[in-house]
Protein backbone atom coordinates (compact mmCIF):
# COMPACT_ATOMS: atom_id res chain seq x y z
CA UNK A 1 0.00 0.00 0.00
CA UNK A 2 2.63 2.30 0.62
CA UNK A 3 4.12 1.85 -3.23
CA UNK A 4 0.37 2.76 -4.31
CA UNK A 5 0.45 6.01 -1.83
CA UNK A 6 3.18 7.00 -3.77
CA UNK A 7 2.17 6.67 -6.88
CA UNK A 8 -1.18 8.02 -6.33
CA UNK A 9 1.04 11.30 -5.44
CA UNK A 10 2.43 11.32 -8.45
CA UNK A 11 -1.18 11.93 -10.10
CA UNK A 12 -2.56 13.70 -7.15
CA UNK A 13 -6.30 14.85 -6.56
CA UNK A 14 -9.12 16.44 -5.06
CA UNK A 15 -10.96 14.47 -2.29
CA UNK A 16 -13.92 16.17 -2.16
CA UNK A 17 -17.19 15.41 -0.57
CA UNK A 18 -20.16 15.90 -2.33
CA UNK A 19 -23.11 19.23 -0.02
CA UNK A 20 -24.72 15.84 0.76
CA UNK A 21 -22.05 14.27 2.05
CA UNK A 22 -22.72 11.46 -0.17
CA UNK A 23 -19.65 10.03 -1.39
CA UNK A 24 -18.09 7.26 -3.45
CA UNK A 25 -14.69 5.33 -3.07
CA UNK A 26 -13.67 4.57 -6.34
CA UNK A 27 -9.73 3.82 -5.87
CA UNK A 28 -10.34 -0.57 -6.24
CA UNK A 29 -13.40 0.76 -8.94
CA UNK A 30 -12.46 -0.50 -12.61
CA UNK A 31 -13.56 3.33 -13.24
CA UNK A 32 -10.60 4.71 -10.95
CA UNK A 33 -8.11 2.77 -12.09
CA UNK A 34 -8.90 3.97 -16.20
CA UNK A 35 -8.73 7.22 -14.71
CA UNK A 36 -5.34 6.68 -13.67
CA UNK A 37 -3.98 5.56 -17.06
CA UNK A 38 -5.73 8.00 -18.90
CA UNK A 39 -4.30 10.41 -16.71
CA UNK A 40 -0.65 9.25 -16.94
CA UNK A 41 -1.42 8.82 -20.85
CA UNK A 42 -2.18 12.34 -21.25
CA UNK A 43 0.73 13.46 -18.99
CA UNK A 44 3.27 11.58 -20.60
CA UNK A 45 2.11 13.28 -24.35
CA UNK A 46 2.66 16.72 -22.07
CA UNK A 47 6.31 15.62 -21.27
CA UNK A 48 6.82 14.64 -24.85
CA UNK A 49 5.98 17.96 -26.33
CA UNK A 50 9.07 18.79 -27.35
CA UNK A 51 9.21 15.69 -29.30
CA UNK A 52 6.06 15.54 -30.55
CA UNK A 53 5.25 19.05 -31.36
CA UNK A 54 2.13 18.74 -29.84
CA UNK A 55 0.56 21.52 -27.74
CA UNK A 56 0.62 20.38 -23.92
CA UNK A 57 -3.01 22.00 -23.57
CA UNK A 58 -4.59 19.14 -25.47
CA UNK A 59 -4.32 15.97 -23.89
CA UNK A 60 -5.11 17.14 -20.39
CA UNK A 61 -8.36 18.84 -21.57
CA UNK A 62 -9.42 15.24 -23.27
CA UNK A 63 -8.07 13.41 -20.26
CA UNK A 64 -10.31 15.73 -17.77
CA UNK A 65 -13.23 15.45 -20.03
CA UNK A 66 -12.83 11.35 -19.82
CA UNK A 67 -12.35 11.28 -15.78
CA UNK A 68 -15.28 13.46 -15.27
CA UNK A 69 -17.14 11.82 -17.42
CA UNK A 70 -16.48 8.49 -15.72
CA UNK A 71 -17.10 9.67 -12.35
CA UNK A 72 -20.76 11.02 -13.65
CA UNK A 73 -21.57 8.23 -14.70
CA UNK A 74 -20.90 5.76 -11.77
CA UNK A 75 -22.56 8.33 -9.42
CA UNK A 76 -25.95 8.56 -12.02
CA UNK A 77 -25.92 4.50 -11.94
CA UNK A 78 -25.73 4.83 -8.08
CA UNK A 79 -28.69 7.26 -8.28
CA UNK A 80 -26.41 10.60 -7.30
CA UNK A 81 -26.80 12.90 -9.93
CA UNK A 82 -25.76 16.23 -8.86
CA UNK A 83 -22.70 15.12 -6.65
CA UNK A 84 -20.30 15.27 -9.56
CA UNK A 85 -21.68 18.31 -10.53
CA UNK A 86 -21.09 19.86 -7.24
CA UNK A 87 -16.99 18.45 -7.29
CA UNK A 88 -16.52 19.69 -11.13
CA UNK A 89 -17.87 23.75 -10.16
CA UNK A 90 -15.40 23.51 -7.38
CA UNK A 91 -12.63 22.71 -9.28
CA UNK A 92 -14.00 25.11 -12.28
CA UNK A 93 -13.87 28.31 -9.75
CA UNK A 94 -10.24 27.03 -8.80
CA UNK A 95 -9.43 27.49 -11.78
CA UNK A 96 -11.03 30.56 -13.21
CA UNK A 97 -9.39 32.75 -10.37
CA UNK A 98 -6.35 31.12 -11.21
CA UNK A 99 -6.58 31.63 -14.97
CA UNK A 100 -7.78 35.45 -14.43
CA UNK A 101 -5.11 36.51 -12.46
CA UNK A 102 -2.41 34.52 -14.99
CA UNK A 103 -4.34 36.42 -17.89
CA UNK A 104 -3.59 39.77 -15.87
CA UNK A 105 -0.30 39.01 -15.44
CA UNK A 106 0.35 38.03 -19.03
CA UNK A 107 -0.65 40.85 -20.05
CA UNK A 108 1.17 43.20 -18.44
CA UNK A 109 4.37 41.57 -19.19
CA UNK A 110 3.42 41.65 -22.86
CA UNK A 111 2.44 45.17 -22.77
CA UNK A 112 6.21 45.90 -21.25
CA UNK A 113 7.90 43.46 -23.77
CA UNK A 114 6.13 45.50 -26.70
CA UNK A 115 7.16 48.60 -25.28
CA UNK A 116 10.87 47.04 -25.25
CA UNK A 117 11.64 47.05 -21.56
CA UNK A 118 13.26 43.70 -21.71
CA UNK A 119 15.06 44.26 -24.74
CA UNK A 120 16.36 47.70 -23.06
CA UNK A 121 18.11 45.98 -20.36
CA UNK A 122 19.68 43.27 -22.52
CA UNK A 123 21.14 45.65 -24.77
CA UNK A 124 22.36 47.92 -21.10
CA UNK A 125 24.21 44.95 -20.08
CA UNK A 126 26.01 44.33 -23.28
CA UNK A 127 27.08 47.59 -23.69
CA UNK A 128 28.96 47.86 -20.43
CA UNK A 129 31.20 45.11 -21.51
CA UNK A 130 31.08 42.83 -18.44
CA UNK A 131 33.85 40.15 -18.65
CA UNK A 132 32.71 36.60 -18.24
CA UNK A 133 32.90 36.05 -14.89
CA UNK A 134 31.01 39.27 -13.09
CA UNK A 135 28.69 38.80 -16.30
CA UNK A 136 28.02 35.29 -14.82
CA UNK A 137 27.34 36.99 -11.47
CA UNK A 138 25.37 39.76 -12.50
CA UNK A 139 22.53 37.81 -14.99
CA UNK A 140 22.57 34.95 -12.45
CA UNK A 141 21.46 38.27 -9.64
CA UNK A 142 19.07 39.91 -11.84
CA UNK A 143 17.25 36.44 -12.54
CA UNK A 144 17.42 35.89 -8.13
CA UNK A 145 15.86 39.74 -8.54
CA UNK A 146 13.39 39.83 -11.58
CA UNK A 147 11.51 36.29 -11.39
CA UNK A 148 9.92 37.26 -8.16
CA UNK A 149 7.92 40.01 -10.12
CA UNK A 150 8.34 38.90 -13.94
CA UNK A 151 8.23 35.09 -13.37
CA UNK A 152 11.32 32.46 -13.70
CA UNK A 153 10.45 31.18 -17.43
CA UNK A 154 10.56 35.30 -18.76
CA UNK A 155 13.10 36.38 -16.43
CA UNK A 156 15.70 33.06 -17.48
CA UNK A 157 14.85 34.31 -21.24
CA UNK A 158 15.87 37.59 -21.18
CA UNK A 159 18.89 36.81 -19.10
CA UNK A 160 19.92 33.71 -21.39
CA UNK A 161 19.55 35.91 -24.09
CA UNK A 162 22.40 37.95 -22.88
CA UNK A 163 24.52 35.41 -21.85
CA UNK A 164 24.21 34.23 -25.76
CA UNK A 165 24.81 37.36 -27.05
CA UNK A 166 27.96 37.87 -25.28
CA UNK A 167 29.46 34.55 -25.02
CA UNK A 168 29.69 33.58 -28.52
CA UNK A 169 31.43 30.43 -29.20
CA UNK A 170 32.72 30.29 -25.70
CA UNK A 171 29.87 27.22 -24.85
CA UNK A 172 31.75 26.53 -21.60
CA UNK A 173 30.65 30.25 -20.10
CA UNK A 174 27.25 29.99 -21.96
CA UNK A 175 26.27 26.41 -20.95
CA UNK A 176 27.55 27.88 -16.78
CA UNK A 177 25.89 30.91 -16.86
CA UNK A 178 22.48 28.89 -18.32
CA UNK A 179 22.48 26.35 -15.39
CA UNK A 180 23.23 29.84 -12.94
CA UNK A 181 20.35 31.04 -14.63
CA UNK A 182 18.10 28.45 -14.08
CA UNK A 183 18.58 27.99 -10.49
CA UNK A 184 18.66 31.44 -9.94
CA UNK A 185 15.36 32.23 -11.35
CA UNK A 186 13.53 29.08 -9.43
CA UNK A 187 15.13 30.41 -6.75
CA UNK A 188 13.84 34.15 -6.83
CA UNK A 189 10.31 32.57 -7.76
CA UNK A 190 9.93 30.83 -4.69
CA UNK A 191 9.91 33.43 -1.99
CA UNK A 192 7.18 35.60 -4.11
CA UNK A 193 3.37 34.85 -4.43
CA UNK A 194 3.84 36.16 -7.95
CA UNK A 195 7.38 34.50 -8.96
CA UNK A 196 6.03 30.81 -9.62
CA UNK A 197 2.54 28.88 -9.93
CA UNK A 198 3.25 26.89 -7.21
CA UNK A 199 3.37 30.04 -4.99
CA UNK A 200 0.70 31.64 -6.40
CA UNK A 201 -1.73 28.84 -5.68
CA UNK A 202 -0.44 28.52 -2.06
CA UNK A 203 -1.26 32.80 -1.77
CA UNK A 204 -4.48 32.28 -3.29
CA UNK A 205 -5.76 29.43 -0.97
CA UNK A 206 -4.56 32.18 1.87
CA UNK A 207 -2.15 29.62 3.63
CA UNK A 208 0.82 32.13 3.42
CA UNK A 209 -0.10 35.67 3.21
CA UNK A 210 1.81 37.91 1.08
CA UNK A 211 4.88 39.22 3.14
CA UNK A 212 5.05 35.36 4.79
CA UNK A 213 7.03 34.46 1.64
CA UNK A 214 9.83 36.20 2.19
CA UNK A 215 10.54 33.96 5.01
CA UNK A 216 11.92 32.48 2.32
CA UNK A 217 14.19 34.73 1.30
CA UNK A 218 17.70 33.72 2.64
CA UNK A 219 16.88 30.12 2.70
CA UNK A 220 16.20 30.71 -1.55
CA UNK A 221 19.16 32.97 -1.60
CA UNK A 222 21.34 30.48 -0.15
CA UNK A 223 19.78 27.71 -2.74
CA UNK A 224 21.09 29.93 -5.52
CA UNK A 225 24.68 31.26 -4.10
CA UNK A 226 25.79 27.50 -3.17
CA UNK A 227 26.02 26.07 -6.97
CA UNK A 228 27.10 29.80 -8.28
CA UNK A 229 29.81 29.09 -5.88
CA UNK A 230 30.75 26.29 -7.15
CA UNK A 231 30.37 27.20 -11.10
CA UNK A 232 31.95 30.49 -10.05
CA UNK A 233 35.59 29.08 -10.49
CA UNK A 234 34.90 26.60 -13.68
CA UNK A 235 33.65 30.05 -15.86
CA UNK A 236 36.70 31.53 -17.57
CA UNK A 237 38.34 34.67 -16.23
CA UNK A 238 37.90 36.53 -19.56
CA UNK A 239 36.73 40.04 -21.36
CA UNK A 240 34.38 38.86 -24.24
CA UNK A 241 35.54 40.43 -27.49
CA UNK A 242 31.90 42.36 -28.89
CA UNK A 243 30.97 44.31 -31.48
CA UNK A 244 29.37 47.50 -29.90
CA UNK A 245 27.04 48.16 -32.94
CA UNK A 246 25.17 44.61 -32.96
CA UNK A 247 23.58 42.28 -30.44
CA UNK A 248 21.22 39.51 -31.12
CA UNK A 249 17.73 40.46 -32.46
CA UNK A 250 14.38 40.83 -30.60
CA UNK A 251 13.10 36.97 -30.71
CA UNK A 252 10.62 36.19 -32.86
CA UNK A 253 8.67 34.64 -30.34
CA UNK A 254 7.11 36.65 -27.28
CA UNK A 255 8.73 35.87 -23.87
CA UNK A 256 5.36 34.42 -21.87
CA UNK A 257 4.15 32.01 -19.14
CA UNK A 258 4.50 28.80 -21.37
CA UNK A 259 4.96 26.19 -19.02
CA UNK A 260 6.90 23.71 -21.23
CA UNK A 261 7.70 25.26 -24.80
CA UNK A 262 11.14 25.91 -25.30
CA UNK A 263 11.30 29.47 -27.12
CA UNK A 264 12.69 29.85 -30.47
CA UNK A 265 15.28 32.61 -31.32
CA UNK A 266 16.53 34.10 -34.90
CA UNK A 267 20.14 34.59 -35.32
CA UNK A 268 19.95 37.86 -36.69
CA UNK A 269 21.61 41.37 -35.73
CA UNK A 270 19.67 44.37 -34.34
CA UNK A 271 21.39 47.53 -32.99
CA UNK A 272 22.90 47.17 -28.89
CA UNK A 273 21.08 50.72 -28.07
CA UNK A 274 17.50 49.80 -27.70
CA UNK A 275 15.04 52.35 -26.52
CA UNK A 276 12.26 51.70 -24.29
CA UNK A 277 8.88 52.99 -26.05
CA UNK A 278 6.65 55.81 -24.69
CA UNK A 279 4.68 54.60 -21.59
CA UNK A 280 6.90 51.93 -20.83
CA UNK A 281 8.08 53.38 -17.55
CA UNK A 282 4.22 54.14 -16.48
CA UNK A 283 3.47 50.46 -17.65
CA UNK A 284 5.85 49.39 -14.85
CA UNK A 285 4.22 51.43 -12.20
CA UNK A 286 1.39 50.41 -13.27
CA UNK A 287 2.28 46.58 -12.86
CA UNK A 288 3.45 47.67 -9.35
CA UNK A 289 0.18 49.09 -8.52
CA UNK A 290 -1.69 46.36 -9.32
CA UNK A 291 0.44 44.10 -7.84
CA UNK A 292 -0.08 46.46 -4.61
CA UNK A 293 -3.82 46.54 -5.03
CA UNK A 294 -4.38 42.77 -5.25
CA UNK A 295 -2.49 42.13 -1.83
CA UNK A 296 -4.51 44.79 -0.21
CA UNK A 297 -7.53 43.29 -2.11
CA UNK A 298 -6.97 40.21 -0.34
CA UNK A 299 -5.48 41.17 3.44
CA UNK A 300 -7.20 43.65 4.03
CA UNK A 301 -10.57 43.80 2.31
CA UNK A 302 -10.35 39.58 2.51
CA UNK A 303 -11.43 39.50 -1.60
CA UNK A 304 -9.60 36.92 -3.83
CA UNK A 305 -6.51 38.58 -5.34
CA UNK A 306 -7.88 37.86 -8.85
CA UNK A 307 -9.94 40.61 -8.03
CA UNK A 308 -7.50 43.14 -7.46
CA UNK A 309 -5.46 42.01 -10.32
CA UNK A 310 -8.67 42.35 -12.58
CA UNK A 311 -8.68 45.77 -11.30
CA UNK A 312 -5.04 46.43 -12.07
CA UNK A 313 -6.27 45.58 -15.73
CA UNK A 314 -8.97 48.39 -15.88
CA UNK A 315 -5.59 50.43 -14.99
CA UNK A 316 -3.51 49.36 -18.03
CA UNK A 317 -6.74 49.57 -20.49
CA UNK A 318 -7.24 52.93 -19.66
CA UNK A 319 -3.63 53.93 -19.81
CA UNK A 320 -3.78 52.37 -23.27
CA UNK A 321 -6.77 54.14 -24.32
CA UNK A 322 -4.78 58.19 -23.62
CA UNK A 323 -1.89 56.06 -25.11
CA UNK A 324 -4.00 55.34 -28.47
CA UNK A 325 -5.75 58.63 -28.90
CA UNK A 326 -2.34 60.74 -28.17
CA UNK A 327 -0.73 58.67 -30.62
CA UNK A 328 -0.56 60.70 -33.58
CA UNK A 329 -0.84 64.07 -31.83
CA UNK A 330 2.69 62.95 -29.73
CA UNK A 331 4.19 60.87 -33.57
CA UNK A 332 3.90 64.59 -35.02
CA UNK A 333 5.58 65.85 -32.61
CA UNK A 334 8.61 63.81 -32.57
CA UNK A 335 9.08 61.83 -35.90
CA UNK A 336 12.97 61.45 -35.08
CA UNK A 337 12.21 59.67 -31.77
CA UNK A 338 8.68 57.70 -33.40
CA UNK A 339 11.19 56.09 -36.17
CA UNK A 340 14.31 55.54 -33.48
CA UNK A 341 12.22 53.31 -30.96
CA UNK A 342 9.95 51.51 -33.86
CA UNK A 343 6.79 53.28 -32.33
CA UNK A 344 4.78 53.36 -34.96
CA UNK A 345 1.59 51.43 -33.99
CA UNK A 346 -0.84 53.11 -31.63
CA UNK A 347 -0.81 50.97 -28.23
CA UNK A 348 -3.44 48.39 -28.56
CA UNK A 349 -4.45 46.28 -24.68
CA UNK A 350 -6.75 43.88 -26.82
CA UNK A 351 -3.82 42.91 -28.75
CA UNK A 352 -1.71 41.94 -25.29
CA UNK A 353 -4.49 40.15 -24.01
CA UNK A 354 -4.58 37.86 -27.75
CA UNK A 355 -0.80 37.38 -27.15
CA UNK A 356 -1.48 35.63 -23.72
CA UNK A 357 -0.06 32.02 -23.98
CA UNK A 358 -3.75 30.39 -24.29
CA UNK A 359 -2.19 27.27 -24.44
CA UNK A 360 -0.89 27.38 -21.05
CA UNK A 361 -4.13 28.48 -19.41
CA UNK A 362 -5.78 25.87 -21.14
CA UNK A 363 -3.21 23.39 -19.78
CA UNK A 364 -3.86 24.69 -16.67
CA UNK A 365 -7.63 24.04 -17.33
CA UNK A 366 -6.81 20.46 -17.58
CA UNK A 367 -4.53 19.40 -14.92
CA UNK A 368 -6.96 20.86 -12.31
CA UNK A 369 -9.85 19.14 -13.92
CA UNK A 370 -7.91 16.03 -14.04
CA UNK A 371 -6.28 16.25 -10.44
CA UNK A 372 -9.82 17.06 -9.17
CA UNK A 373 -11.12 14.43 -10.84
CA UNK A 374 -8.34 12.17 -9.55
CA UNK A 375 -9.00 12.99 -6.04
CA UNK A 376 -12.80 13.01 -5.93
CA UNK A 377 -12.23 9.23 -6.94
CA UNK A 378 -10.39 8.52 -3.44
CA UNK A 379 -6.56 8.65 -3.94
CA UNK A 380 -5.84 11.95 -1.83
CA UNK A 381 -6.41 10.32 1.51
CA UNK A 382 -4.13 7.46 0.44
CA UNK A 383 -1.57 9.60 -0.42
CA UNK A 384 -1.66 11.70 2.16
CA UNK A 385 -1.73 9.09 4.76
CA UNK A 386 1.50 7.70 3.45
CA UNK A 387 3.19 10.45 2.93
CA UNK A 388 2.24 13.11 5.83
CA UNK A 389 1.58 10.77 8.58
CA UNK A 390 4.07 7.66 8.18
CA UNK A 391 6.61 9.65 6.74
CA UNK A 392 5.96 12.68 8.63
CA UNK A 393 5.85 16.42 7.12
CA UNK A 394 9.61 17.31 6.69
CA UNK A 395 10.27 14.18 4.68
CA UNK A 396 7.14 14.66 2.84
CA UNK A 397 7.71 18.24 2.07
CA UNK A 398 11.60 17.13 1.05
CA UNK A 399 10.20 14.45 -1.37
CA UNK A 400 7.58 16.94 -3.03
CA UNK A 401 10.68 18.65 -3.91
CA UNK A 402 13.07 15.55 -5.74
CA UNK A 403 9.42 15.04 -6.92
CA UNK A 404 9.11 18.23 -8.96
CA UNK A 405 12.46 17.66 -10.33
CA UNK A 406 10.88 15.02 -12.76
CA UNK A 407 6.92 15.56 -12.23
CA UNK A 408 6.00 19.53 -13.16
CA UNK A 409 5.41 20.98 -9.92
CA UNK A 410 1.99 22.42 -10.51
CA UNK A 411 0.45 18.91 -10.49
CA UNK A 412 2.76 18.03 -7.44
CA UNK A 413 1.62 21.63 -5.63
CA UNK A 414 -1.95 21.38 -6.13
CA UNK A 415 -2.15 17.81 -4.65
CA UNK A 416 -0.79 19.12 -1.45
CA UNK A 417 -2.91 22.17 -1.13
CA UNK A 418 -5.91 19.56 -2.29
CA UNK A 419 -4.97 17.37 0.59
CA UNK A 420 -4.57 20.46 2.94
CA UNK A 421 -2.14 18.19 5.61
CA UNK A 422 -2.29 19.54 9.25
CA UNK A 423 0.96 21.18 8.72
CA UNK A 424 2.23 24.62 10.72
CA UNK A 425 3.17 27.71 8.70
CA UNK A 426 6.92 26.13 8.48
CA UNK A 427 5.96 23.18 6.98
CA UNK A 428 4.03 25.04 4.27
CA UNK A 429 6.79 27.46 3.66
CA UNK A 430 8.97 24.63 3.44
CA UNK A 431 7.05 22.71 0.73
CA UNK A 432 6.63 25.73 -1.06
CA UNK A 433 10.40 26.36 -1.32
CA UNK A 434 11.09 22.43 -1.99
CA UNK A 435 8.32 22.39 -4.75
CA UNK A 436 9.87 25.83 -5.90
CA UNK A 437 13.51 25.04 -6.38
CA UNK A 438 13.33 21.02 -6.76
CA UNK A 439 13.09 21.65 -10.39
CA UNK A 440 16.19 23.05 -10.51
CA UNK A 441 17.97 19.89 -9.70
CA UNK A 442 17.53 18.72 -13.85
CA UNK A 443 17.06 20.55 -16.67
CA UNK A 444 13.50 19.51 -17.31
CA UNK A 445 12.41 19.82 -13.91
CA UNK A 446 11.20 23.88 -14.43
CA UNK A 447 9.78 25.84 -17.38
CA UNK A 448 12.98 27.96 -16.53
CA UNK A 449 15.12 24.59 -17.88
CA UNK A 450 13.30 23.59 -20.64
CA UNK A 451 12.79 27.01 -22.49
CA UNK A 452 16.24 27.62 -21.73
CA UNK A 453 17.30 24.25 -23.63
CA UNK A 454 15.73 25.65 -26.75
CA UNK A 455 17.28 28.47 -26.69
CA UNK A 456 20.33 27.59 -26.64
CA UNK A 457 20.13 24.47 -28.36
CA UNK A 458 22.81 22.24 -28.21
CA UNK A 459 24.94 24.08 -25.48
CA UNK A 460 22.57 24.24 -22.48
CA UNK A 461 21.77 20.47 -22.40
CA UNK A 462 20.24 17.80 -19.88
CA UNK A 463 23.53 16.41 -19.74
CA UNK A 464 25.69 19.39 -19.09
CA UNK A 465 22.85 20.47 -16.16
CA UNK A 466 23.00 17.29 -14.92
CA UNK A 467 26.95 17.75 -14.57
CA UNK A 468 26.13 20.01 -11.88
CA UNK A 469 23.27 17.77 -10.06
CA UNK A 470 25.45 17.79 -6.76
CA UNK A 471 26.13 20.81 -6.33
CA UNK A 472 22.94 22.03 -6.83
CA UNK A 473 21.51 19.22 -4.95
CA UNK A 474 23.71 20.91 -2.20
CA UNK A 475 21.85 23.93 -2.69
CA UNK A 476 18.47 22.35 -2.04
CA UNK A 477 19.48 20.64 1.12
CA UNK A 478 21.38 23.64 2.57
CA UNK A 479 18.38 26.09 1.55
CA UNK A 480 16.39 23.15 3.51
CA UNK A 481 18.36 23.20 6.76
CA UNK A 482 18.71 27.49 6.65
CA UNK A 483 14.70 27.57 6.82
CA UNK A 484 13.98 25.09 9.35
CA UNK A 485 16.92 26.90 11.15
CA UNK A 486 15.44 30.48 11.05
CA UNK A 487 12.03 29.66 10.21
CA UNK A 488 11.33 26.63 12.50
C-alpha cells in the first residue's frame, strides 16, 4: 500500500465530498483505475511535447473530459446525480481565479515586452562590456531579482539571451551561466506569491499571506549562491571580445508564461542601443500598482486577489486608451524619436491580451480538472496518509521537492494544497520552497530549464545540467536546513 500512496502522489487529486455528504470510493473501482492511465497517458504526451510538437493544452483537456465523465456516470448509476456536478464547479472556480489573475499578469508583461523594456536591459548589459565572470554573477542576480515580479520562465529568457549574445562560441561560459540562470530564477520565484505557480496557488488558498514568503528569502538565496559558488571558479576569467554596434535580435517569439515550450530565437543582428517605447516606464508602475492593489484586495478587504489584479487591468486599459488617442498628436511631434524606438503602432491592450499564452491556461484548465477528478475518486487520503503521517511532514515536504524535479510541480503543488495536511506555517513554507527550487535539480524539472534548452540548443543540455546535479543538490538541502533553522 505504501508503493500505491506513492504513486497516487504522483497523479494527485481532489478528495472532495459531495453538499450531501454522499460520497463514493472509487480507488479498487475499474472506473478509478482507467482514470489513472488516462491520466498518466495524457501526462506523458505533455512531457513529450518537445518531441512531438504537440501543444501540452490538449491531452489534459481530453483526459479531464474522460475522468469526469467516468465519475458522472458511476454516481448517475448509483442514483447521485448532482454530486459530480457539485466536485466539477469547485474545481472550475479554482481554476477561473487562477486563470484570471495569470491572464492579468500576461498581459502586463506583454504590454512591457512590446514597449521594449526587456530588450532595453539586454542591450544595457552588453554595452557595459562585463567580462565573463562578473557577467556570470550579474545575470545569475538579476534572474534571483526579476523572477519574483516577472516570473522564472521570462526572467531566465531575457537573461539567457544575454549570456548568448555575449558569449559567442565560448559554450563553456554559456552552458555555466544557463544552469546559474536556471537555479537562480527558481530560486527568486519561490519566496514571491507572484514569482512561480506553485506560490501563487499557495497565496491564493490564503495559507501564506503575502509578506510570509519572504521567510523564504535567505533560505532561496542560499539555494542559488551554493552552486554559483561552485560554477563560479569553472567560468573563464575573460573580457568577451563584442561588437558594440550589434547584439542579437528581438526573438521572434514573445517571452510568456509557457509552461513547457522551449522558445525559439533568430540569429539575426539588431542595434545594442534599444530604446524603451513611450509609456513603458508608467506600464511598470502600473504593474506595481496592481500588484499592490491585489495584496490589499486580499489582506485587508479579505477579496480573492484575482480581483485586485482584474482591477489592475482596468488600470492598463485605460492607460492604453490616452496612449491610443495621443498617438498621432505625440508621432507629429517627434518623428525622429517615433522612427528611433519603432513606435509606430498606436498601443493596442486587446492585442496583449490575444498574445497571452492560451495554451498554457488551457493546460492549466486540464490538470486541475484532471487532479480534481483524480482525487474526488479517493486517492488523496491514500496519499496523504503515506506520505504526511508515516513519513511525517519534513520528509514529505523534502520528497515533493526531488518530486518536482521530474513531475511539473503544478500537479505536485496542487495535490498538497488539495490534501490540505495539518501542517504549521513552516511546513508550508517549506514545501513551497522544496516544490519551488526542486526543479532546478535537472534541466526539465522547471519551465525555466526547458525554455532555456531551446534556446540555446545544443549548449545548455540535460547532460551538461545534470553535470552540476550535486552541487545544486547541495543547494536544495542547505536552503532546507537554513529555513527550518530560522524559520522553524
Amino acid at each position: 500500500m505504501p508503493y500505491l500512496g506513492l504513486f497516487a502522489l504522483l497523479v494527485p487529486g481532489l478528495s472532495l465530498a459531495s453538499e450531501s455528504g454522499q460520497w463514493i470510493d472509487l480507488t479498487a473501482h475499474t472506473v478509478g483505475y482507467a482514470a489513472l492511465i488516462i491520466f498518466v497517458i495524457a501526462y506523458l504526451l505533455v512531457m513529450a511535447e518537445e518531441f512531438l510538437h504537440l501543444r501540452k493544452s490538449k491531452p489534459v483537456i481530453i483526459a479531464a473530459g474522460l475522468i469526469w465523465a467516468l465519475i458522472a456516470y458511476v454516481y448517475s448509476q448509483n442514483g447521485l446525480t448532482h454530486e459530480a456536478e457539485t466536485a466539477v464547479r469547485h474545481n472550475f472556480l479554482e481554476y477561473t481565479e487562477l486563470m484570471l489573475f495569470l491572464l492579468v499578469a500576461m498581459t502586463y508583461i506583454n504590454a512591457m515586452q512590446e514597449r521594449q523594456v526587456f530588450d532595453a536591459l539586454r542591450a544595457w548589459l552588453i554595452r557595459k562590456g562585463f567580462g565573463l565572470r562578473a557577467l556570470f554573477w550579474m545575470t545569475g542576480g538579476l534572474a534571483f531579482v526579476i523572477s519574483p515580479v516577472a516570473d522564472n520562465l521570462t526572467t531566465a529568457l531575457l537573461m539567457c539571451a544575454v549570456v548568448m549574445a555575449v558569449g559567442g562560441d565560448n559554450t563553456r561560459f554559456v552552458t555555466l551561466a544557463c544552469i546559474n540562470i536556471v537555479v537562480a530564477a527558481n530560486a527568486g520565484g519561490a519566496f514571491s506569491p507572484f514569482g512561480d505557480i506553485t506560490t501563487l496557488m499557495v497565496w491564493q488558498k490564503g495559507i501564506i499571506d503575502f509578506f510570509g514568503f519572504f521567510d523564504l528569502f535567505i533560505p532561496a538565496l542560499v539555494n542559488f549562491l551554493i552552486p554559483a559558488f561552485f560554477m563560479h571558479h569553472a567560468v573563464p576569467d575573460i573580457k568577451p571580445d563584442i561588437k558594440p554596434e550589434t547584439a542579437p535580435a528581438k526573438p521572434t517569439r514573445r517571452v510568456s508564461f509557457s509552461y513547457h515550450r522551449a522558445a525559439e530565437r533568430e540569429t539575426e543582428t539588431a542595434p545594442v542601443d534599444i530604446h524603451m517605447r513611450r509609456g513603458a516606464r508608467r506600464i511598470i508602475l502600473l504593474f506595481l500598482l496592481t500588484i499592490a492593489t491585489a495584496v490589499a484586495f486580499h489582506n485587508f478587504l479579505h477579496l480573492p486577489p484575482v480581483i485586485g489584479m482584474l482591477t489592475g487591468l482596468g488600470y492598463l486599459q485605460f492607460f492604453g486608451f490616452y496612449l491610443r488617442m495621443s498617438h498621432h498628436g505625440w508621432q507629429k511631434r517627434n518623428v525622429e524619436r517615433a522612427n528611433l524606438i519603432g513606435d509606430i503602432t498606436p498601443f493596442d491592450v486587446f492585442n496583449k491580451v490575444a498574445r497571452a499564452e492560451w495554451d498554457t491556461l488551457l493546460f492549466f484548465y486540464g490538470v486541475v480538472l484532471c487532479v480534481g477528478g483524480l482525487g474526488f475518486i479517493g486517492y488523496l487520503g491514500m496519499a496523504s496518509n503515506v506520505m504526511y503521517e508515516q513519513w511525517g511532514p519534513i520528509p514529505a515536504n523534502v520528497a515533493i521537492g526531488l518530486m518536482s524535479a521530474v513531475v511539473d510541480n503544478i500537479p505536485v503543488m496542487f495535490a498538497v494544497l488539495t490534501m490540505n495536511p495539518d501542517m504549521d506555517q513552516t511546513q508550508w513554507l517549506l514545501v513551497t520552497l522544496t516544490a519551488g527550487v526542486g526543479g532546478s535539480l535537472l534541466s526539465i524539472g522547471s519551465a525555466a530549464g526547458v525554455a532555456l534548452m531551446g534556446q540555446a540548443r545544443g549548449v545548455y543540455t540535460f547532460f551538461a545540467h545534470l553535470r552540476w546535479t550535486p552541487e545544486i543538490a547541495l543547494g536544495y538541502f542547505a536552503s532546507i536546513v537554513v529555513h527550518l533553522w530560522l524559520n522553524g
